[in-house]
Protein backbone atom coordinates (compact mmCIF):
# COMPACT_ATOMS: atom_id res chain seq x y z
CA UNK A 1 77.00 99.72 30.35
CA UNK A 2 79.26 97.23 32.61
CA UNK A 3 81.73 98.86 33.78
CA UNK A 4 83.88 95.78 35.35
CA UNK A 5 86.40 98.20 37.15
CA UNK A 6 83.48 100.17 39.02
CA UNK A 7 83.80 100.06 42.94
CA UNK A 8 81.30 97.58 44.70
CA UNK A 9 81.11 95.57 47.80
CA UNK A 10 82.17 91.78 46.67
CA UNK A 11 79.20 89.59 46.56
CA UNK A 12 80.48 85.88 45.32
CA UNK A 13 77.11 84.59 44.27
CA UNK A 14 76.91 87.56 41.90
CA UNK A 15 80.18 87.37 40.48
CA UNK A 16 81.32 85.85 37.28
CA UNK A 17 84.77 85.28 36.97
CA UNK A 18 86.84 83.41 33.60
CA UNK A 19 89.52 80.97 33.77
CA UNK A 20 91.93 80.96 31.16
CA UNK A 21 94.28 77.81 31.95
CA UNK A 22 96.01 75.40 29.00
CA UNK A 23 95.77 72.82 31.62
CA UNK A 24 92.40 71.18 32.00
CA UNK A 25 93.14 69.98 35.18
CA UNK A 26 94.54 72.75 36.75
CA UNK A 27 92.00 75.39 35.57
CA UNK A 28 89.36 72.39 37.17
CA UNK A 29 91.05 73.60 40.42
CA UNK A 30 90.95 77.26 40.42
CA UNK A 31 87.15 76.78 39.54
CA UNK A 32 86.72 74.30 42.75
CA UNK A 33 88.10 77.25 44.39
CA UNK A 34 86.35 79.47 43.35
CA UNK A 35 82.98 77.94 43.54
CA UNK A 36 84.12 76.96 47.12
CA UNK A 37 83.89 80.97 47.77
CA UNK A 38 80.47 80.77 46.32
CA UNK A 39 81.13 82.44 43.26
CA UNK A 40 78.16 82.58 41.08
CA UNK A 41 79.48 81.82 37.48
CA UNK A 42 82.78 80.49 36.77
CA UNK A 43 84.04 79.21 33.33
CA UNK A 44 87.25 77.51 31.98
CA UNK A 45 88.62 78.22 28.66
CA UNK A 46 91.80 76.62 27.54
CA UNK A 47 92.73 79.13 24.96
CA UNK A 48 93.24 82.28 23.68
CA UNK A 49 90.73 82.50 21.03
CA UNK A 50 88.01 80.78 23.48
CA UNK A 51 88.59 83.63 25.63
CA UNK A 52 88.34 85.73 23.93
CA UNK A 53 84.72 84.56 22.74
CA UNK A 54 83.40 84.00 26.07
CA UNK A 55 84.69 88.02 26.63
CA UNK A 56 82.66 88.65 23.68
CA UNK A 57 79.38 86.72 24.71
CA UNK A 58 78.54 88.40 28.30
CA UNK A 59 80.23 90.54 30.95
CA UNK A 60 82.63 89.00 32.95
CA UNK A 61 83.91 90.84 36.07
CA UNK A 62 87.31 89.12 36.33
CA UNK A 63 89.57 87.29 34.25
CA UNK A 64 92.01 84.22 36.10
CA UNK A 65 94.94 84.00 33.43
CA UNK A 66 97.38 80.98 34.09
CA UNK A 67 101.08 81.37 33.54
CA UNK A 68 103.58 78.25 33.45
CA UNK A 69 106.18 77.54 31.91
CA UNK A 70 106.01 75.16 29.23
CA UNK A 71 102.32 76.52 28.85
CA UNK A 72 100.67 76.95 25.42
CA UNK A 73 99.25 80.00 26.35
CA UNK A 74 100.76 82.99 26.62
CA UNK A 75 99.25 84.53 29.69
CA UNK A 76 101.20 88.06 29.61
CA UNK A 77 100.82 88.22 25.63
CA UNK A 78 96.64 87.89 26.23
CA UNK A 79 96.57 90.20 29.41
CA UNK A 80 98.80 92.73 26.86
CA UNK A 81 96.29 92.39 24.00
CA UNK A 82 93.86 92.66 25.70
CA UNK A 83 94.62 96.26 27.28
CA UNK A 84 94.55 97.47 23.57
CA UNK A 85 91.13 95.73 22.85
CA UNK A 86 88.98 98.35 20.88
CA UNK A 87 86.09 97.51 23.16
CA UNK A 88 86.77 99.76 26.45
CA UNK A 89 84.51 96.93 28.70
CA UNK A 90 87.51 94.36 27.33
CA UNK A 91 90.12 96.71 27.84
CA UNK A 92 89.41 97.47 31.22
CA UNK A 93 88.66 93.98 32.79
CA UNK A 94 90.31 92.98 36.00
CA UNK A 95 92.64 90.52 35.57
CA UNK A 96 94.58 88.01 38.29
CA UNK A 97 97.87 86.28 36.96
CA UNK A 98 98.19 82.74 38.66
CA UNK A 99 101.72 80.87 38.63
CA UNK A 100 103.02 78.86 40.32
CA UNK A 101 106.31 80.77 40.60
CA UNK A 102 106.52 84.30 41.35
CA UNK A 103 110.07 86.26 40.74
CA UNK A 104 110.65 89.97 40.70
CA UNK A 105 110.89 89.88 37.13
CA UNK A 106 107.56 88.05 36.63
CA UNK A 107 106.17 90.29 38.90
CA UNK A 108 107.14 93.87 36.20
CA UNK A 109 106.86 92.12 33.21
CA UNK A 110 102.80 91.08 34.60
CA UNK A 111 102.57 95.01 35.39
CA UNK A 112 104.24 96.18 32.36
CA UNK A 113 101.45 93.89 30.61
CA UNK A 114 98.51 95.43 32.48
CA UNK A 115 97.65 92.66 35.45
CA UNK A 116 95.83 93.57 38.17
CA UNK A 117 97.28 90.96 40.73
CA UNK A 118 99.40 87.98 41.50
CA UNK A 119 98.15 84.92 42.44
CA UNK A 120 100.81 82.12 43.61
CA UNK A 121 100.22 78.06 43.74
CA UNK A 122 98.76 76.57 45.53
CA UNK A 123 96.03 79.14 46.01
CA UNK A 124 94.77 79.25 49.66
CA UNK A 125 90.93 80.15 49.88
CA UNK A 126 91.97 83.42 51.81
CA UNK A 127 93.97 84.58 49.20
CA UNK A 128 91.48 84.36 46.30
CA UNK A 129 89.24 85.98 48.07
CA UNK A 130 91.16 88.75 49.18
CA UNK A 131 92.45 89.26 45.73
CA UNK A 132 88.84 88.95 44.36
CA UNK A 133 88.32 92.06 46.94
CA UNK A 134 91.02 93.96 45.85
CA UNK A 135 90.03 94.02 41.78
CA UNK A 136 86.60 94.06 43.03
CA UNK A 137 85.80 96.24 46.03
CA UNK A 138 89.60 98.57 45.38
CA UNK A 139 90.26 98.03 41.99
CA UNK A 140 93.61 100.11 41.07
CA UNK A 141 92.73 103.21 38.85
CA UNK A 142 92.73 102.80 35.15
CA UNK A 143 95.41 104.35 32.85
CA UNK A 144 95.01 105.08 28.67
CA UNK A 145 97.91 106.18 27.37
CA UNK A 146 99.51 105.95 24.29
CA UNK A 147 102.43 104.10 26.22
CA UNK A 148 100.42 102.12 28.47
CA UNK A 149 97.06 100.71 29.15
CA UNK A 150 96.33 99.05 32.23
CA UNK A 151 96.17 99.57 35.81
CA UNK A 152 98.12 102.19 37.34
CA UNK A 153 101.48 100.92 37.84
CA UNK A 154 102.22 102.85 41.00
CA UNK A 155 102.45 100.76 44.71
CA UNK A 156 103.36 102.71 47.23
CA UNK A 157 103.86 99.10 49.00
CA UNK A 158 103.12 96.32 46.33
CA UNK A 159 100.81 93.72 47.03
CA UNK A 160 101.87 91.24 44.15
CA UNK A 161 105.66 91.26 45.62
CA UNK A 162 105.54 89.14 49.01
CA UNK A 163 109.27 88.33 49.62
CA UNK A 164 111.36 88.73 52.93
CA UNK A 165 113.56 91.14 51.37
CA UNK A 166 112.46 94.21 49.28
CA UNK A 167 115.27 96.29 48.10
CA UNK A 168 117.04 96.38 44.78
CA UNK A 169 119.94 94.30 46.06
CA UNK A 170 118.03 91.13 48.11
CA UNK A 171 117.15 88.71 45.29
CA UNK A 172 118.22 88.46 41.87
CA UNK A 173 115.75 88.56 39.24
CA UNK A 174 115.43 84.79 38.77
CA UNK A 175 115.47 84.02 42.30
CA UNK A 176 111.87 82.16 43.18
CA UNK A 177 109.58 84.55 45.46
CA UNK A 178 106.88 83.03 47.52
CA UNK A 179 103.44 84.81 47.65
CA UNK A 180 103.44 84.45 51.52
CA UNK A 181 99.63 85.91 52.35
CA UNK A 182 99.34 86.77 56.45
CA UNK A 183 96.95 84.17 56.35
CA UNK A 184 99.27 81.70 54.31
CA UNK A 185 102.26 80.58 56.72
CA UNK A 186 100.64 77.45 55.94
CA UNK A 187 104.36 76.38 54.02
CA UNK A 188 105.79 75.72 57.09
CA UNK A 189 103.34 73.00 58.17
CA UNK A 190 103.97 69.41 58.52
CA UNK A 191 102.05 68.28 55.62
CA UNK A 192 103.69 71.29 53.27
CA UNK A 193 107.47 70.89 54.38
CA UNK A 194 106.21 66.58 53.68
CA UNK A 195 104.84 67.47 50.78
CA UNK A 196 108.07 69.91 49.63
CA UNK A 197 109.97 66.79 50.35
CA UNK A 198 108.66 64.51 47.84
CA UNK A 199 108.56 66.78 45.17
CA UNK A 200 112.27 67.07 45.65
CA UNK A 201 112.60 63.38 45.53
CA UNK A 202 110.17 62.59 42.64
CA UNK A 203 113.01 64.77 40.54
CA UNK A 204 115.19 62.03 40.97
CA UNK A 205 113.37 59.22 39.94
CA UNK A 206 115.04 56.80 37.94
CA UNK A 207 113.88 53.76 36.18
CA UNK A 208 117.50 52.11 36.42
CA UNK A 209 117.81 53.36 39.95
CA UNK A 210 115.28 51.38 42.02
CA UNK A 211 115.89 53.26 45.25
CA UNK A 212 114.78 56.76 44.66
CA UNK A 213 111.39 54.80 44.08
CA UNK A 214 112.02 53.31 47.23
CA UNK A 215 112.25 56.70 48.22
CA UNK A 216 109.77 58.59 46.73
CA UNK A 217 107.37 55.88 47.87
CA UNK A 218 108.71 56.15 51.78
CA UNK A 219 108.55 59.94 51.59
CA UNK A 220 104.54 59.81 50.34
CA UNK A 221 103.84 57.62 52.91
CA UNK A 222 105.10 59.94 55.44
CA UNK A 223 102.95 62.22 53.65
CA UNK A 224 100.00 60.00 54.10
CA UNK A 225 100.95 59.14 57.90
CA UNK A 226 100.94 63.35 58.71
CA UNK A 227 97.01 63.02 56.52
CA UNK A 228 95.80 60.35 58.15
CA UNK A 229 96.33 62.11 61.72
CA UNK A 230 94.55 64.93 60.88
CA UNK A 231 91.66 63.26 59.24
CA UNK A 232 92.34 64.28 56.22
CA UNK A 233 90.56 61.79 53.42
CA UNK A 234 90.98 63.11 50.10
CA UNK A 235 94.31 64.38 50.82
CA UNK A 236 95.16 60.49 52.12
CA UNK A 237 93.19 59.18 48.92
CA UNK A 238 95.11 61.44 46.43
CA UNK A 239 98.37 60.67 47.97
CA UNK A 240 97.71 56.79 47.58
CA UNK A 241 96.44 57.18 43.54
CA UNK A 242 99.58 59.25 42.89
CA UNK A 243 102.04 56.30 44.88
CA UNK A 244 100.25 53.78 42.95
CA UNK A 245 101.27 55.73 39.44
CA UNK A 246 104.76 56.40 40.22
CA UNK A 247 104.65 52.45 41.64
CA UNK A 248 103.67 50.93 38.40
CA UNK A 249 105.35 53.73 35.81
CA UNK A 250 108.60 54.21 37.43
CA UNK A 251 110.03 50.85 36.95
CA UNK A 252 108.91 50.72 33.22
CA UNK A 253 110.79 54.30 32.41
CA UNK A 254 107.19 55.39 31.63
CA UNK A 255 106.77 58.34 34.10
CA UNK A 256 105.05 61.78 32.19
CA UNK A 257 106.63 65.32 33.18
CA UNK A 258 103.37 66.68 32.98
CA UNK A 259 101.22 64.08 35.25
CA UNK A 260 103.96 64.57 37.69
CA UNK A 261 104.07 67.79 38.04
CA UNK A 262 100.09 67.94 37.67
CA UNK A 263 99.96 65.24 40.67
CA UNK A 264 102.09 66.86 42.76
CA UNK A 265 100.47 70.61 42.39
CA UNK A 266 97.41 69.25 43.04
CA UNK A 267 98.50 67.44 45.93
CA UNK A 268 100.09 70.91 47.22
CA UNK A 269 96.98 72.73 46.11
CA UNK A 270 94.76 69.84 48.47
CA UNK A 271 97.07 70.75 51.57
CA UNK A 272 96.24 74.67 51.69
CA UNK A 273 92.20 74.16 51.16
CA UNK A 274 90.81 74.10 54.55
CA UNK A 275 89.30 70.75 55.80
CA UNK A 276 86.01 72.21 55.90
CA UNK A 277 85.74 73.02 52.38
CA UNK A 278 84.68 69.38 51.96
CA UNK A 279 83.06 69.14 48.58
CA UNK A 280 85.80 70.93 46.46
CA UNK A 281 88.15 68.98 47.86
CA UNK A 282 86.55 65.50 47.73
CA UNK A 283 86.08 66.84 43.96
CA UNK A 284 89.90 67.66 43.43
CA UNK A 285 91.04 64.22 44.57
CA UNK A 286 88.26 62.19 42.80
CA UNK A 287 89.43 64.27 39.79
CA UNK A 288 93.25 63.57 40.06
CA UNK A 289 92.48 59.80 41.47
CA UNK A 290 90.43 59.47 37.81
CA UNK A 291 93.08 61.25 35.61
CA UNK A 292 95.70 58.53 37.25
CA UNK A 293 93.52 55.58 36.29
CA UNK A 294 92.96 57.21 32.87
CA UNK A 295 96.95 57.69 32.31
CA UNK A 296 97.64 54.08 33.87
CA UNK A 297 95.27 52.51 31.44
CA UNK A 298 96.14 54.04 28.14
């Protein structure tokens, strides 16, 4: 019988891993990611039910849940289901929780649901790997109790809670918490803080306020300036699709919530993949450069 929680040495190419994301696009970039690492099988479901089916079908040995805000899927509610699953190779599935935002809160409600490990966008390379490792080659011991069912709960020094402070006191419950991985200090870079920048300004964009398109356009090209010196093409090419949509939609009071926040995520999510991970990237900006054009001609 699979047991997906038994001890092994992580091989990618033998892995198969499930993506449950609401957001086509966004689940299309945690599978780049993931096939970047070589990971053998990797599928994208966009519900509940789907994932359930796929769960159903053939062993899995991990299970990427999405959690937004906003989202149509409820990624605690599955991950808490699926603990009390009558089928024990279900129940006992590995399984990553990947926001975008990670609070304290987030962070007990996930283990009060049964999740394995956080995941915080954008996802560097390093850090799906290392928490493929950790479900796969030190996967946390498994509880069944009549109270809970899930990993044990217990962290002598939690993994999924990465902010500068730890105590009670430091942050209130709402307060955002970056997933800062040693091998992430990769928010601090040019192109991040850049990047950080415009997102700030594209909340302000105003049909009857021409300048904060003036703006928002003058802070992506800095963007672009900071790409273009480090030889950075898709990042460059998915900057200049998304300055082309907020170009033609701003003035016409036309701009979409979700394409923004889609655009800019992905444009994050293109600054932490490492240059040399050439095809997945090239992929993720042909991908957001065609979902522009799409939106744009509709």
């Amino acid at each position: 019988m699979h047991d997906p929680r038994m001890p092994r040495k992580l091989r990618p190419r033998a892995l198969t891993a499930l993506v449950l994301d609401a957001n086509k696009f966004n689940g299309g970039l945690i599978g780049e990611i993931l096939r970047s690492l070589d990971v053998g099988s990797v599928s994208h479901v966009r519900s509940e039910e789907f994932a359930l089916s796929a769960l159903m079908e053939r062993p899995i040995d991990v299970i990427l849940v999405s959690r937004e805000d906003g989202d149509v899927v409820d990624g605690l509610k599955f991950v808490r289901e699926l603990r009390r699953f009558h089928m024990d190779r279900l129940r006992r599935l590995p399984a990553i929780l990947v926001t975008s935002a990670i609070t304290r809160q987030l962070v007990i409600n996930g283990r009060d649901a049964g999740v394995d490990e956080f995941l915080a966008r954008p996802i560097s390379p390093a850090a799906m790997r290392q928490r493929l490792e950790m479900v796969i080659e030190t996967p946390r011991p498994f509880v069944d109790h009549a109270v809970y069912i899930g990993p044990c709960r217990r962290r002598k020094n939690p993994a999924d809670y990465h902010g500068a402070m730890r105590r009670e006191g430091d942050r209130t419950e709402d307060a955002p918490t970056p997933m800062i991985d040693a091998d992430e200090v990769s928010a601090r870079t040019p192109i991040r803080i850049a990047l950080a920048a415009l997102r700030v300004t594209c909340a302000t964009l105003d049909a009857r306020r021409p300048e904060t398109l003036t703006a928002a356009l003058a802070e992506a090209e800095g963007a672009r300036a900071i790409a273009l010196e480090q030889n950075d093409a898709a990042l460059q090419n998915a900057l200049a699709a998304f300055s082309t949509y907020i170009r033609i939609v701003t003035p016409a009071g036309q701009l979409d919530a979700r394409v923004m926040g889609t655009a800019l995520s992905t444009l994050e999510q293109l600054s932490v993949l490492p240059l040399d991970f050439r095809e997945a990237r090239d992929s993720v900006a042909m991908a957001l450069g065609k979902a522009i054009q799409k939106k744009l001609a509709a």
